[in-house]
N, C-alpha and C. Protein backbone atom coordinates (compact mmCIF):
# COMPACT_ATOMS: atom_id res chain seq x y z
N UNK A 1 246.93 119.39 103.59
CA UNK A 1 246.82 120.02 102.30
C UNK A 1 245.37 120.12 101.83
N UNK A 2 244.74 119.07 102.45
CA UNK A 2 242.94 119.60 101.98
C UNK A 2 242.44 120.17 103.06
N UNK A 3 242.97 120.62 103.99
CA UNK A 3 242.01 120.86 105.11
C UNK A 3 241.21 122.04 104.76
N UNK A 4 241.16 122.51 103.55
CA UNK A 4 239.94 123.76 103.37
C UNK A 4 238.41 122.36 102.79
N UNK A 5 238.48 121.14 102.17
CA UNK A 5 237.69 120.52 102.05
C UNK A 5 236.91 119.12 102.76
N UNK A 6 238.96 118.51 103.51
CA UNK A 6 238.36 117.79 104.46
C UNK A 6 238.47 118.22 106.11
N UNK A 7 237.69 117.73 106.54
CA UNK A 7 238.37 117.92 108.21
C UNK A 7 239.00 116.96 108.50
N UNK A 8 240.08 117.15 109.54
CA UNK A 8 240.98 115.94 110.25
C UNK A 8 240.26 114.90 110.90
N UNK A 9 239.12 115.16 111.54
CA UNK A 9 238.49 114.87 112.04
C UNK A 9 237.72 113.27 111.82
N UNK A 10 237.28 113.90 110.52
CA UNK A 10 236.36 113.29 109.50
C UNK A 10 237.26 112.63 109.00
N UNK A 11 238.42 112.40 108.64
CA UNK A 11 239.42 111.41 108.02
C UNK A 11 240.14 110.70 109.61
N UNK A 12 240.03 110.94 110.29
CA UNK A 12 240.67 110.50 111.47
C UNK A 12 239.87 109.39 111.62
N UNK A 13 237.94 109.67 111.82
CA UNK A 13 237.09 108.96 112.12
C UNK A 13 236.79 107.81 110.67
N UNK A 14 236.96 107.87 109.68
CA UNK A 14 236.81 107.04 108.49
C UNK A 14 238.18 105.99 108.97
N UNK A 15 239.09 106.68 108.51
CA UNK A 15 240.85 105.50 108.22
C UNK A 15 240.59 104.72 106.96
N UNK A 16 239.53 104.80 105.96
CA UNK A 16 239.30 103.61 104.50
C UNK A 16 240.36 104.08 104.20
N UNK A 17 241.25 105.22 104.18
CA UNK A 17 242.37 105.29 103.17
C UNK A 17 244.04 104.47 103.44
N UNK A 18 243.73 104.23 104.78
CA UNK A 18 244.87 103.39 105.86
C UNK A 18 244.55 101.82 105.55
N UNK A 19 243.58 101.26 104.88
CA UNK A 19 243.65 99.74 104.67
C UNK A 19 243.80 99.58 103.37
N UNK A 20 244.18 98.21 102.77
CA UNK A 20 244.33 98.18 101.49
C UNK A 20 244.15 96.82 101.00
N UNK A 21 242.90 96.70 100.24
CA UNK A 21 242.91 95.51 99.88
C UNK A 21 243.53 95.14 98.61
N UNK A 22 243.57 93.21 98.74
CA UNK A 22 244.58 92.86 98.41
C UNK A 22 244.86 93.56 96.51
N UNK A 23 243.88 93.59 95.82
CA UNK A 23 243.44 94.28 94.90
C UNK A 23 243.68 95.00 94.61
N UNK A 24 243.88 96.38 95.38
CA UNK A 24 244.83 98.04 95.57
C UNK A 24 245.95 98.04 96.52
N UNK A 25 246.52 97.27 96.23
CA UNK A 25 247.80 97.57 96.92
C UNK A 25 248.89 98.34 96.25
N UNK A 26 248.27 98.37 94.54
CA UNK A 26 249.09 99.82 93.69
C UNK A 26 249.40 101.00 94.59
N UNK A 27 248.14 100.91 95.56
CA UNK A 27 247.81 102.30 96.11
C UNK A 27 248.23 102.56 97.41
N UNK A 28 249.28 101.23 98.14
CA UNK A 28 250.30 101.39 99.25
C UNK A 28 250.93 102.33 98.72
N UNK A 29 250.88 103.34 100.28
CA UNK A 29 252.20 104.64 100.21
C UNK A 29 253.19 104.48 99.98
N UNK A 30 254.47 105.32 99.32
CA UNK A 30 255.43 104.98 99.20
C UNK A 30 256.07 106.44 99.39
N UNK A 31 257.48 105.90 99.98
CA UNK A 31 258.11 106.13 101.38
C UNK A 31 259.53 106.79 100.22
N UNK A 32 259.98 107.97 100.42
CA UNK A 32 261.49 108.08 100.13
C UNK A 32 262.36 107.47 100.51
N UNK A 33 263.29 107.31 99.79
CA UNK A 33 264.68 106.55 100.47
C UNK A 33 264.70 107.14 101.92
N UNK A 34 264.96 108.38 102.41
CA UNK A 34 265.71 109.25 103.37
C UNK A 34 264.55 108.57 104.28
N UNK A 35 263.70 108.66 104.43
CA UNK A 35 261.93 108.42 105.55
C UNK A 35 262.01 107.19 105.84
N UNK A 36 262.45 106.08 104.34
CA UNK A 36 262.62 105.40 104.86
C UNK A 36 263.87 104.15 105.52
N UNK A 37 264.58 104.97 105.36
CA UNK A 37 266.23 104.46 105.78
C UNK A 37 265.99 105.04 107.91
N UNK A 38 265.13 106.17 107.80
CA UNK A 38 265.08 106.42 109.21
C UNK A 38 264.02 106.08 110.25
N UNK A 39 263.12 105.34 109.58
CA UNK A 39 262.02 104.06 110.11
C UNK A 39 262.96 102.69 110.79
N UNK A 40 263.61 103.05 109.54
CA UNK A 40 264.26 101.41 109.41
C UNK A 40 265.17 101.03 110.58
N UNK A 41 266.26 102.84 110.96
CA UNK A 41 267.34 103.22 111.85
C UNK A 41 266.01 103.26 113.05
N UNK A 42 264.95 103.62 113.05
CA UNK A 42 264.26 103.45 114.55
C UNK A 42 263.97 102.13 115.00
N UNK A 43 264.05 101.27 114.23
CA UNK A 43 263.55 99.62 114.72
C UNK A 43 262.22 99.53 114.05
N UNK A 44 261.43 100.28 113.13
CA UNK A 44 260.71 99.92 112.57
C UNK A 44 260.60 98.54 112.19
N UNK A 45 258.93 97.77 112.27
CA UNK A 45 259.04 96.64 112.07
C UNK A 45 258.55 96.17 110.46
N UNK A 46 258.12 97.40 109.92
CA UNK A 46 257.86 97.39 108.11
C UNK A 46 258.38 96.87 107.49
N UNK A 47 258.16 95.94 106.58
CA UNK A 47 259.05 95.51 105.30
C UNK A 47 258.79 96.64 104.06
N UNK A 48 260.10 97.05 103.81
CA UNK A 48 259.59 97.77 102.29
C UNK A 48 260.30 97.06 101.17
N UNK A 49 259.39 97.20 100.21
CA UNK A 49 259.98 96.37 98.71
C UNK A 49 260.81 97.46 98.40
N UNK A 50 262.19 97.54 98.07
CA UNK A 50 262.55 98.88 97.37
C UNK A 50 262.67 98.83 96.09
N UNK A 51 262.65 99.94 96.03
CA UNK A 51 262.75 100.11 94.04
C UNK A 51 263.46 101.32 93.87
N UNK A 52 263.71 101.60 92.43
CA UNK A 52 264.02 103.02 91.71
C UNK A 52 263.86 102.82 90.47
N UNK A 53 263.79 104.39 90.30
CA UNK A 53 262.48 104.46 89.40
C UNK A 53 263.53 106.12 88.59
N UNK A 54 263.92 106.72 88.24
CA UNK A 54 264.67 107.42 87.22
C UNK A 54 265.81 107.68 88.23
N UNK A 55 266.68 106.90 88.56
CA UNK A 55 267.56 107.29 89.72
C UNK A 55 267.03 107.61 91.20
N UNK A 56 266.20 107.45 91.36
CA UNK A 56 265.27 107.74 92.63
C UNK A 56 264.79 106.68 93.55
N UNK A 57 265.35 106.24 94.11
CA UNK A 57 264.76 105.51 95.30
C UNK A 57 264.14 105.16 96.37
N UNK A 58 263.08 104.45 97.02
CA UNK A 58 262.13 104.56 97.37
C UNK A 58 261.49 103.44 97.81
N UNK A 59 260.86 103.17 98.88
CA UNK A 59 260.29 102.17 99.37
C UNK A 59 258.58 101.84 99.59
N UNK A 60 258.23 100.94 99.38
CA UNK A 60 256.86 100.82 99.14
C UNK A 60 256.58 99.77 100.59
N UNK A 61 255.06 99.50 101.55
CA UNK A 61 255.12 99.31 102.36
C UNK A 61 254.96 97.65 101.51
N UNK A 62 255.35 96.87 102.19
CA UNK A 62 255.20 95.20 101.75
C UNK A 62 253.88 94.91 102.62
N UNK A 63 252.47 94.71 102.74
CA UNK A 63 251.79 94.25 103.39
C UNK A 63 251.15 92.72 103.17
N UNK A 64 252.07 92.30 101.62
CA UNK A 64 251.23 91.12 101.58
C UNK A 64 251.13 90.10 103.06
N UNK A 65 252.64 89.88 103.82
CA UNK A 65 252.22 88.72 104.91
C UNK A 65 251.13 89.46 105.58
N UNK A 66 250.29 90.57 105.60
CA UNK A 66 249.51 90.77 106.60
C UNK A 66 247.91 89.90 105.64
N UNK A 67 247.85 89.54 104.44
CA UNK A 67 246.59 88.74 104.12
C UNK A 67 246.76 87.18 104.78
N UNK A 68 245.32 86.69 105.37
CA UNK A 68 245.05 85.60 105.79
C UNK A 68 244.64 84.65 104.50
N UNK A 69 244.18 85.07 103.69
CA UNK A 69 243.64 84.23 102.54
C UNK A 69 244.25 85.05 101.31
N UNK A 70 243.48 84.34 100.21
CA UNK A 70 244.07 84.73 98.53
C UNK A 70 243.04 85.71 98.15
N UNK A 71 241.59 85.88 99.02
CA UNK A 71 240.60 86.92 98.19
C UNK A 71 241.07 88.52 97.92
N UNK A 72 240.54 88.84 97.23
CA UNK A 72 241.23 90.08 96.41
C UNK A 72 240.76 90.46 97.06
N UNK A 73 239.44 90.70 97.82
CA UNK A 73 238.87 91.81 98.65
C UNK A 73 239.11 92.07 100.16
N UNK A 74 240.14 90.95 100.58
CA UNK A 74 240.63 91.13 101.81
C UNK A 74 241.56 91.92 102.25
N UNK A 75 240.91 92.72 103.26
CA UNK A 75 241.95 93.77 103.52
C UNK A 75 242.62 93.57 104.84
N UNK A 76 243.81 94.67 104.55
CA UNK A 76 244.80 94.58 105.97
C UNK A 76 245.51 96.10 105.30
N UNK A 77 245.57 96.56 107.31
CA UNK A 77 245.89 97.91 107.45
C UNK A 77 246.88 98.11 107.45
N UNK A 78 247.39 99.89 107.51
CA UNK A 78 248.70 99.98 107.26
C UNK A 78 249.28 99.67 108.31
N UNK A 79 250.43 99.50 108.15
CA UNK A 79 251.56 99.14 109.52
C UNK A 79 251.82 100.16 110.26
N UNK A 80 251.37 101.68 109.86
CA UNK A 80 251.47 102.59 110.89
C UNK A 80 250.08 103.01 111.30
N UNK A 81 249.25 102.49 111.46
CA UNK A 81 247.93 103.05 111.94
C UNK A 81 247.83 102.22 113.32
N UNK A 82 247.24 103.12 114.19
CA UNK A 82 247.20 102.27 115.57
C UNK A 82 245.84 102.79 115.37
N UNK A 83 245.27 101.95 115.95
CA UNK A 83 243.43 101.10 116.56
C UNK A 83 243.14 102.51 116.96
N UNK A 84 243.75 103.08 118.16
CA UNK A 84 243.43 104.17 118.78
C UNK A 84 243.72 105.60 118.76
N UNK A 85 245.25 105.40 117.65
CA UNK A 85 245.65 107.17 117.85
C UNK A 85 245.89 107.69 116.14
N UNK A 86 245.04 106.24 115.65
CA UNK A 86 245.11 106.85 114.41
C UNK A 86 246.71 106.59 113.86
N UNK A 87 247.23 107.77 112.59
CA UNK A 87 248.41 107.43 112.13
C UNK A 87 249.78 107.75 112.78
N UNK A 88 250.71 106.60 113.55
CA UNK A 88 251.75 106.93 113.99
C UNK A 88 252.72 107.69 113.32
N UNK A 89 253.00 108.31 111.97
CA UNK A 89 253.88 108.64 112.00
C UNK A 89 253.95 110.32 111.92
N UNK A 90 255.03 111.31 112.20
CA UNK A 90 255.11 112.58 112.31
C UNK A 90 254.54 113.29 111.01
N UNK A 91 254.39 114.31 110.83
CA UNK A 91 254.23 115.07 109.47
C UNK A 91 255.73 114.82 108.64
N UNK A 92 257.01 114.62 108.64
CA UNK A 92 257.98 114.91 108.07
C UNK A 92 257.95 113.16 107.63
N UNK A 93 257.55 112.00 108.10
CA UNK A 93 257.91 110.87 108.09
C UNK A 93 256.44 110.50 107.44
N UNK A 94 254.92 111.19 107.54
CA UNK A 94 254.43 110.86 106.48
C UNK A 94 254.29 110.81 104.77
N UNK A 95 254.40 110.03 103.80
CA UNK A 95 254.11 110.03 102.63
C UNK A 95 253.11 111.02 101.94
N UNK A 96 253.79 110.96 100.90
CA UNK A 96 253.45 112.52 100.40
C UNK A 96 251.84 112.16 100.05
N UNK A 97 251.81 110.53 99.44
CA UNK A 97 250.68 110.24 98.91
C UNK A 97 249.79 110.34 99.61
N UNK A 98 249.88 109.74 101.19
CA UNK A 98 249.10 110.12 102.31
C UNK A 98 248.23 111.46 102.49
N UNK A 99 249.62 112.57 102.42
CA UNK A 99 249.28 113.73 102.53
C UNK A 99 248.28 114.05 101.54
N UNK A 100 248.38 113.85 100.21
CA UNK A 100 247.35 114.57 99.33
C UNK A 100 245.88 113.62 98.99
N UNK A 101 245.66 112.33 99.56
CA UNK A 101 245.01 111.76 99.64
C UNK A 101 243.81 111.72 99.79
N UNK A 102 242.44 112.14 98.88
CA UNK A 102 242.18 111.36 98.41
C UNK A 102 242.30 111.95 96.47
N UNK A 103 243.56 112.32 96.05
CA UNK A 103 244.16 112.86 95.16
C UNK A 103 245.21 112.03 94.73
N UNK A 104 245.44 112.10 93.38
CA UNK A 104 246.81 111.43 92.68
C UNK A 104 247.05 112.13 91.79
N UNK A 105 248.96 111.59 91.57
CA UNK A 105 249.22 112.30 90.26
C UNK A 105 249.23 110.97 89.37
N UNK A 106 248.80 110.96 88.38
CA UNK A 106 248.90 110.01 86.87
C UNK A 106 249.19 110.70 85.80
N UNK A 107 249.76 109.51 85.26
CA UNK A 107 250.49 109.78 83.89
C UNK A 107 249.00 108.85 83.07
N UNK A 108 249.01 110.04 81.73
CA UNK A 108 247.72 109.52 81.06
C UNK A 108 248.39 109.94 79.48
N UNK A 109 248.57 108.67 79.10
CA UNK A 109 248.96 108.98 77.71
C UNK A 109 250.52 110.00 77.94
N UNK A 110 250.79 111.16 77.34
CA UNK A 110 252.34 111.66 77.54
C UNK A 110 251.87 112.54 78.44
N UNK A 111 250.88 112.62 79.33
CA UNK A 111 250.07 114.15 80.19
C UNK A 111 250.05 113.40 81.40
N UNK A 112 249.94 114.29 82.25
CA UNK A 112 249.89 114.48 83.71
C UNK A 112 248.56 115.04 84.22
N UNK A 113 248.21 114.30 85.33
CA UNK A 113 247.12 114.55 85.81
C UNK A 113 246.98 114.59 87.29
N UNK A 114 245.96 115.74 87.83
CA UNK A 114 245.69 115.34 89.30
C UNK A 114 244.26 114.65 89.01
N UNK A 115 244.50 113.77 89.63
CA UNK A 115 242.70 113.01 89.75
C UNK A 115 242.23 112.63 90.91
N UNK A 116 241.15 112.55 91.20
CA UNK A 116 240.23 112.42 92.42
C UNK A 116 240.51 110.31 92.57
N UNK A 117 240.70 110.09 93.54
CA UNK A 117 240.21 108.72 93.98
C UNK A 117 238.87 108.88 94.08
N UNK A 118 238.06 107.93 93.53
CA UNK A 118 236.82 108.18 93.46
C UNK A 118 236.13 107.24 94.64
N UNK A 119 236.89 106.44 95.13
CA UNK A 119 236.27 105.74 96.54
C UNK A 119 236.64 106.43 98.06
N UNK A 120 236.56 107.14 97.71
CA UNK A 120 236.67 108.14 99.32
C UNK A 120 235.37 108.23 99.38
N UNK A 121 234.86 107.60 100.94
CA UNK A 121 233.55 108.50 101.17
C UNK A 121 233.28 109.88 101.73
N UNK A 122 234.20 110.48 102.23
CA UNK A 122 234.27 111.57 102.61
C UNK A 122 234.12 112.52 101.71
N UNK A 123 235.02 112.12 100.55
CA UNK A 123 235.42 113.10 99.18
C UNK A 123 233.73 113.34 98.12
N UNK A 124 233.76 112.46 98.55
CA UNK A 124 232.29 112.47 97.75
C UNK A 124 230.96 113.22 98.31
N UNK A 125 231.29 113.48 99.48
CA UNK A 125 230.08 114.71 99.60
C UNK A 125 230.51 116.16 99.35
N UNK A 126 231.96 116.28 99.16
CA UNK A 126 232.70 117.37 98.14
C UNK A 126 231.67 117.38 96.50
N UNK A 127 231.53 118.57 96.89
CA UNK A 127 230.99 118.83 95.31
C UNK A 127 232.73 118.99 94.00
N UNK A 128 232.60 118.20 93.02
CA UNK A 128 233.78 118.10 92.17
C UNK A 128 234.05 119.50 92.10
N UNK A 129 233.45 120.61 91.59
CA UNK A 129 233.59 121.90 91.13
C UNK A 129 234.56 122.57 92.34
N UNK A 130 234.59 122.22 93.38
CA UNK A 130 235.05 122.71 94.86
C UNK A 130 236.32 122.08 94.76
N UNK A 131 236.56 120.88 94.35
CA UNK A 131 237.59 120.04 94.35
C UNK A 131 238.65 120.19 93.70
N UNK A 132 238.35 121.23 92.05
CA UNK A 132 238.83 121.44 90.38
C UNK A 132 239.60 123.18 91.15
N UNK A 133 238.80 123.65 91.97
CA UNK A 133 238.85 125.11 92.26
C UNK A 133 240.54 125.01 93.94
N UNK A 134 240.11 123.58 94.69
CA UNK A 134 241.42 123.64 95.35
C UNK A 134 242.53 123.35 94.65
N UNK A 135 242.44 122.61 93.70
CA UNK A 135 243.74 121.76 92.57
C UNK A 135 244.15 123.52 92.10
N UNK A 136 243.09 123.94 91.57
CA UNK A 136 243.48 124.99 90.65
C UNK A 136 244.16 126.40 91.52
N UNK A 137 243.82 126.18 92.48
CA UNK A 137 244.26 127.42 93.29
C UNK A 137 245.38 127.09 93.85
N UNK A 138 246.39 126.07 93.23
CA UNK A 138 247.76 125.89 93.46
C UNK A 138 247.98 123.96 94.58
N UNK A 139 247.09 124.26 94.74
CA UNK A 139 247.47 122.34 95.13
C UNK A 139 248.59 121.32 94.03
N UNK A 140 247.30 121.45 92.80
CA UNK A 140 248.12 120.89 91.81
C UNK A 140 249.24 120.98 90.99
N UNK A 141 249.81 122.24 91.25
CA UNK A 141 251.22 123.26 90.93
C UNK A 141 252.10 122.33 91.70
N UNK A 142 251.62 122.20 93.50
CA UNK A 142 252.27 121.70 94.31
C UNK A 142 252.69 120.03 94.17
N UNK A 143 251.59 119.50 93.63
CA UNK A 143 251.72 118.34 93.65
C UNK A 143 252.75 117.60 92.21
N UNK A 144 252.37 118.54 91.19
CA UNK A 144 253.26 118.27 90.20
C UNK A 144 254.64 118.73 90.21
N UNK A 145 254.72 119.94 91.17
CA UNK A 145 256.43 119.80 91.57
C UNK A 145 257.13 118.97 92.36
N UNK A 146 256.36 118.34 93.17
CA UNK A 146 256.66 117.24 93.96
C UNK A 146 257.15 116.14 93.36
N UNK A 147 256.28 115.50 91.89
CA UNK A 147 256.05 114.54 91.26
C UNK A 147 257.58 114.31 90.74
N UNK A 148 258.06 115.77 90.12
CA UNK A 148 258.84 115.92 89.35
C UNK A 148 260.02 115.70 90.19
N UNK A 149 260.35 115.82 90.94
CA UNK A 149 261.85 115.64 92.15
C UNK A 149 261.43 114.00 92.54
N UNK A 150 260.38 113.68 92.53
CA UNK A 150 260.11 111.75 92.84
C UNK A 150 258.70 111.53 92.36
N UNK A 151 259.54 110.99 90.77
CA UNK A 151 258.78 110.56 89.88
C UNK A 151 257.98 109.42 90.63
N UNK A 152 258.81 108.71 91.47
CA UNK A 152 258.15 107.41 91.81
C UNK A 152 256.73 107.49 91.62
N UNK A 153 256.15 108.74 92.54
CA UNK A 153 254.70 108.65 92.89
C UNK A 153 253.78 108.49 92.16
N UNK A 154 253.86 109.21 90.63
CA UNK A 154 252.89 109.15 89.79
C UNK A 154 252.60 107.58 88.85
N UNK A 155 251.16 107.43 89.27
CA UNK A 155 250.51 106.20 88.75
C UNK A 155 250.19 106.22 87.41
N UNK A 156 250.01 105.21 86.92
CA UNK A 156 249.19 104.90 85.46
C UNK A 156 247.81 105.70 85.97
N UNK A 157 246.91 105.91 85.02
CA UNK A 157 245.87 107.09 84.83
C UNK A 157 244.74 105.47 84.91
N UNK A 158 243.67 105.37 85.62
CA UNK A 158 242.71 104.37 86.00
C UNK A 158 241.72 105.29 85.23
N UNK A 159 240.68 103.86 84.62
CA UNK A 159 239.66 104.65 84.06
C UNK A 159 238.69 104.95 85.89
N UNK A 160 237.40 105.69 85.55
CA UNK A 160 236.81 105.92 87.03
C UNK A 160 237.63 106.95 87.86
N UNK A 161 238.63 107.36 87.45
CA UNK A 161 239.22 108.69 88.60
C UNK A 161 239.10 110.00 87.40
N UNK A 162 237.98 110.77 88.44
CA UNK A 162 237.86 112.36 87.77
C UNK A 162 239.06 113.11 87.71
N UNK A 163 239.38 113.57 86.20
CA UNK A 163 240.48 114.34 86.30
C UNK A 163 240.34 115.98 86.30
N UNK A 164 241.24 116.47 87.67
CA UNK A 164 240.77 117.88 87.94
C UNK A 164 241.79 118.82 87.15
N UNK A 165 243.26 118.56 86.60
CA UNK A 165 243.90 119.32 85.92
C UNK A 165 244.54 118.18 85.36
N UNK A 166 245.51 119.25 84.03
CA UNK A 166 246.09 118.14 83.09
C UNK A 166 247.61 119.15 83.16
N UNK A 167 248.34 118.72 83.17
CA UNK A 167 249.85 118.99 82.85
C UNK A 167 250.49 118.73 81.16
């Protein structure tokens, strides 16, 4: 969905968005019921916390047993990233959050927002104006219809994330 701003390439060779320290783990993907009921039917070895959230159900990845210590800044990767081929799972079995990443939807006050993660290093040699112009040229249409069929996804609104449209 960004490939007019990022390359695959260039996110293939980073992966910061595949680890999560202990600190942002708000920001573990989260998995539909259906994606993830059929991880689960493959022998997947993931724990997901499940939840629901307006009738909607949904699984979030559990990575705490992967911390060695209590520091907030210790990180551990996702459970589908391999060392070498990058992210195991198909396009239909990746998370949507994944997909639009390094992007969110938040709820800010009674409004809706797409906002930039502002710790991407990749994203950041994106000029913002380039960034406001992909949202606006229908990304963010996309992403807020998404939101709306699984509310789950949308976060509380963080101060520090640029907001590129408002709903």
């Amino acid at each position: 969905m960004l490939s007019k701003v990022l390359k695959k390439e260039t996110c293939a060779e980073c992966r910061f968005c595949c680890s999560f320290r202990r600190c942002s783990l708000w920001e573990t993907p989260l998995f539909p019921k259906e994606v993830m009921d059929s991880l689960e039917k493959k022998g997947s070895p993931v724990v997901f916390k499940k939840q629901t959230v307006s009738g909607k159900e949904y699984g979030q990845m559990d990575l705490t047993g992967k911390y060695r210590t209590q520091d907030s800044e210790e990180e551990a990767a996702c459970e589908f990233l391999d060392a070498h081929k990058g992210c195991t799972l198909n396009n239909e079995e990746k998370p949507f959050d994944c997909k639009i990443w390094p992007l969110r939807i938040m709820k800010e006050n009674e409004k809706y927002v797409i906002a930039l993660t502002p710790t991407c290093p990749a994203i950041n040699q994106v000029p913002l104006e380039q960034m406001k112009a992909l949202v606006e040229d229908g990304l963010g249409k996309t992403i807020y219809e998404y939101a709306k069929e699984h509310p789950y996804i949308v976060k509380e609104y963080r101060e520090g994330f640029p907001v590129l449209m408002t709903f």
